[in-house]
Protein backbone atom coordinates (compact mmCIF):
# COMPACT_ATOMS: atom_id res chain seq x y z
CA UNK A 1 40.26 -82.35 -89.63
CA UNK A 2 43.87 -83.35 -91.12
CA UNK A 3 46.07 -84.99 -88.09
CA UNK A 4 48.32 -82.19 -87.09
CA UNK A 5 51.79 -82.62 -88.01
CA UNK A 6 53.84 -83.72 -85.06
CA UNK A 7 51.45 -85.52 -83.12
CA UNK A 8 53.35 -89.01 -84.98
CA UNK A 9 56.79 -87.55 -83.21
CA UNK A 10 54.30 -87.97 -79.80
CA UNK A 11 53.19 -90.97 -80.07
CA UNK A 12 56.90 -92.64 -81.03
CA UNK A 13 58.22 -90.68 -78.15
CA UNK A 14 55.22 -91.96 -75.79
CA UNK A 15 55.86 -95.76 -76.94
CA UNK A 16 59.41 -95.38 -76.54
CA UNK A 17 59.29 -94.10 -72.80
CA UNK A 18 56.71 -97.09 -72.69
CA UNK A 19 59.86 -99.63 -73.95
CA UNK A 20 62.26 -97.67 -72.14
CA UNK A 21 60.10 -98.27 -68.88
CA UNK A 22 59.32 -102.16 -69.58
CA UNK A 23 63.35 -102.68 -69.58
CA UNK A 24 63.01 -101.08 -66.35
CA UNK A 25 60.59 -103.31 -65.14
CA UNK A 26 62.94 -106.33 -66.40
CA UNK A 27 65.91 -105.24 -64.94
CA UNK A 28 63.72 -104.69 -61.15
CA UNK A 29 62.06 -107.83 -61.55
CA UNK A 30 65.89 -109.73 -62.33
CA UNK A 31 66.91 -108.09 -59.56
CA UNK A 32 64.18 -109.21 -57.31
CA UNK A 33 64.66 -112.47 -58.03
CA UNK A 34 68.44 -112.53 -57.53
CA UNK A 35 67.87 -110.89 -53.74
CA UNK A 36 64.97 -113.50 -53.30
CA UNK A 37 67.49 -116.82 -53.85
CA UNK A 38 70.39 -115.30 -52.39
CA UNK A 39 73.14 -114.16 -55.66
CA UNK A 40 74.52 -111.31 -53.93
CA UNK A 41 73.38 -108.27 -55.88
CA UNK A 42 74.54 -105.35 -53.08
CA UNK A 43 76.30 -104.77 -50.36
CA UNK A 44 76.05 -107.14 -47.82
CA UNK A 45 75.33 -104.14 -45.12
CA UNK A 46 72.05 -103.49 -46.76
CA UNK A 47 69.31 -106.02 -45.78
CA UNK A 48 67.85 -107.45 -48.50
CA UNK A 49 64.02 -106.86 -47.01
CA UNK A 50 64.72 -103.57 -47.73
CA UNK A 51 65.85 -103.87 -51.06
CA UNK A 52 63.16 -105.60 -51.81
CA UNK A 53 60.43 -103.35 -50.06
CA UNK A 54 61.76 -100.41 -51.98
CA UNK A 55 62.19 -102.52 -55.35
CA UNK A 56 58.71 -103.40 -55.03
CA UNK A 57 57.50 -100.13 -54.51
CA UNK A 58 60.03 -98.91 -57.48
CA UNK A 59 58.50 -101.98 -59.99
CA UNK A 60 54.96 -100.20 -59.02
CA UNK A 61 55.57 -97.10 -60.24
CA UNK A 62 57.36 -98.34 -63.16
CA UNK A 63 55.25 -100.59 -64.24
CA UNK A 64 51.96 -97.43 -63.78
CA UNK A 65 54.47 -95.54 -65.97
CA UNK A 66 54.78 -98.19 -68.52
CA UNK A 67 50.81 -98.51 -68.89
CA UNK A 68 50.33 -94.67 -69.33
CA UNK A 69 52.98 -94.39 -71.85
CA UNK A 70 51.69 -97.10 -73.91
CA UNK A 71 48.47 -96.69 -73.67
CA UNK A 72 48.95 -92.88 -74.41
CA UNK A 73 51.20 -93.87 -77.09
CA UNK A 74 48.24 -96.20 -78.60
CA UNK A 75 45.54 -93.73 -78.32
CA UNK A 76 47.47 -90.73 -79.68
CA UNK A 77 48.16 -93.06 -82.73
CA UNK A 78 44.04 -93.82 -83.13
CA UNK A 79 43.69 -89.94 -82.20
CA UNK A 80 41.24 -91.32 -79.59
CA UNK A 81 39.35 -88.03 -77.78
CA UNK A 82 40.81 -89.24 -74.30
CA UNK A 83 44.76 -89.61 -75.07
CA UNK A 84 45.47 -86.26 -75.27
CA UNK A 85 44.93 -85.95 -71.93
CA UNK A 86 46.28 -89.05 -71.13
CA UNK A 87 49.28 -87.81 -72.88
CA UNK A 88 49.33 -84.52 -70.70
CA UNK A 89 49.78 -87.19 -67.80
CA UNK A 90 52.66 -88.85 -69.54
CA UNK A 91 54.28 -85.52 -70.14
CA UNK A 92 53.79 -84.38 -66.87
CA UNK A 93 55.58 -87.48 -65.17
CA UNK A 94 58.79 -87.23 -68.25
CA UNK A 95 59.35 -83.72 -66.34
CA UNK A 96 60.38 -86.11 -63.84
CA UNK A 97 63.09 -87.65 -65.51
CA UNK A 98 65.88 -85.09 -66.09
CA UNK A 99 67.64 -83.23 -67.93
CA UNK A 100 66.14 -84.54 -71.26
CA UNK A 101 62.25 -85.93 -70.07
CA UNK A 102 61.84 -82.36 -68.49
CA UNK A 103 62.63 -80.68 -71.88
CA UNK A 104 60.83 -82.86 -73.88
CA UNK A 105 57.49 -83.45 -71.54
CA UNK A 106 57.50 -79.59 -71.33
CA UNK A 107 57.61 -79.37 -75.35
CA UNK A 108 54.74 -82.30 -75.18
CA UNK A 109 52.46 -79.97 -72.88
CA UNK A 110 53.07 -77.06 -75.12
CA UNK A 111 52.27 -78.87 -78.07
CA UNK A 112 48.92 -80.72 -76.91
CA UNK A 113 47.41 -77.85 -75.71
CA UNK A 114 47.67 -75.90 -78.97
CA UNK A 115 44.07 -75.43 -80.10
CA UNK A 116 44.29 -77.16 -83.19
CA UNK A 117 45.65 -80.28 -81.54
CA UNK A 118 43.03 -79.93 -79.29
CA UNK A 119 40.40 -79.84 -81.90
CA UNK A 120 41.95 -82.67 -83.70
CA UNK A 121 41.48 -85.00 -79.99
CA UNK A 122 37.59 -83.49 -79.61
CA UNK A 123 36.73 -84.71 -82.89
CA UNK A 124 37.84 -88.38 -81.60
CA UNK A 125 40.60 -88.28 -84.56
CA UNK A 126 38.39 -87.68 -87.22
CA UNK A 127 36.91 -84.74 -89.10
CA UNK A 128 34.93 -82.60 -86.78
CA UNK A 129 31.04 -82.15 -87.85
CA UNK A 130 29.00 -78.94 -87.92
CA UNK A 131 26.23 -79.09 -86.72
CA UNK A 132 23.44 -77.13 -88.88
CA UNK A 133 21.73 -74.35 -86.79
């Protein structure tokens, strides 16, 4: 089976969430650092345990987001049989990130369950076999 046409545009838009989201991790981790030696990064009111408690827990998520949307992004390239559903997953979390993630993640949905998409991700990427009766 022929790779269905847009499934390309998914992958490049998976990867880029993926760079988006390392930048994100950089910018949390900078941050971290600067509360952790003391160059004032807030307000002063805000202790900077709690900054860092909810940094950390932010750099978490980010950083599970970055590994889904690259390795979603990988496997949709390979047309491996498990990122399509790994790419559902990615979608599901751009909804998140409004206005344009929700449009886009909702298009992503709509286009990977599409039966020839999903034909194209049960054959592993390649063309599916009959098998003779």
């Amino acid at each position: 089976m022929e790779k269905p046409q847009h499934l390309l545009l998914v992958a490049i838009w998976q990867i880029f969430c993926a760079v988006i989201a390392f930048l994100g991790i950089l910018t949390l981790i900078l941050f971290m650092v600067f509360m952790w030696v003391g160059v004032p990064t807030t307000d002063p009111d805000i202790p900077s345990v709690i900054f860092l408690l909810f940094a950390g827990t932010g750099l978490f998520f980010v950083l599970v987001y970055f590994i889904i949307s690259l390795v979603a992004g990988i496997g949709t390239i390979k047309g491996a049989s498990w990122a399509r559903n790994l790419g559902i997953v990615q979608a599901v979390l751009n909804i998140l990130n409004v206005p344009v993630g929700t449009i886009i993640g909702i298009l992503i949905i709509m286009y990977l369950v599409r039966p020839e998409v999903t034909q194209y991700f049960q054959g592993g990427g390649h063309p599916v076999q009959n098998q003779p009766s």
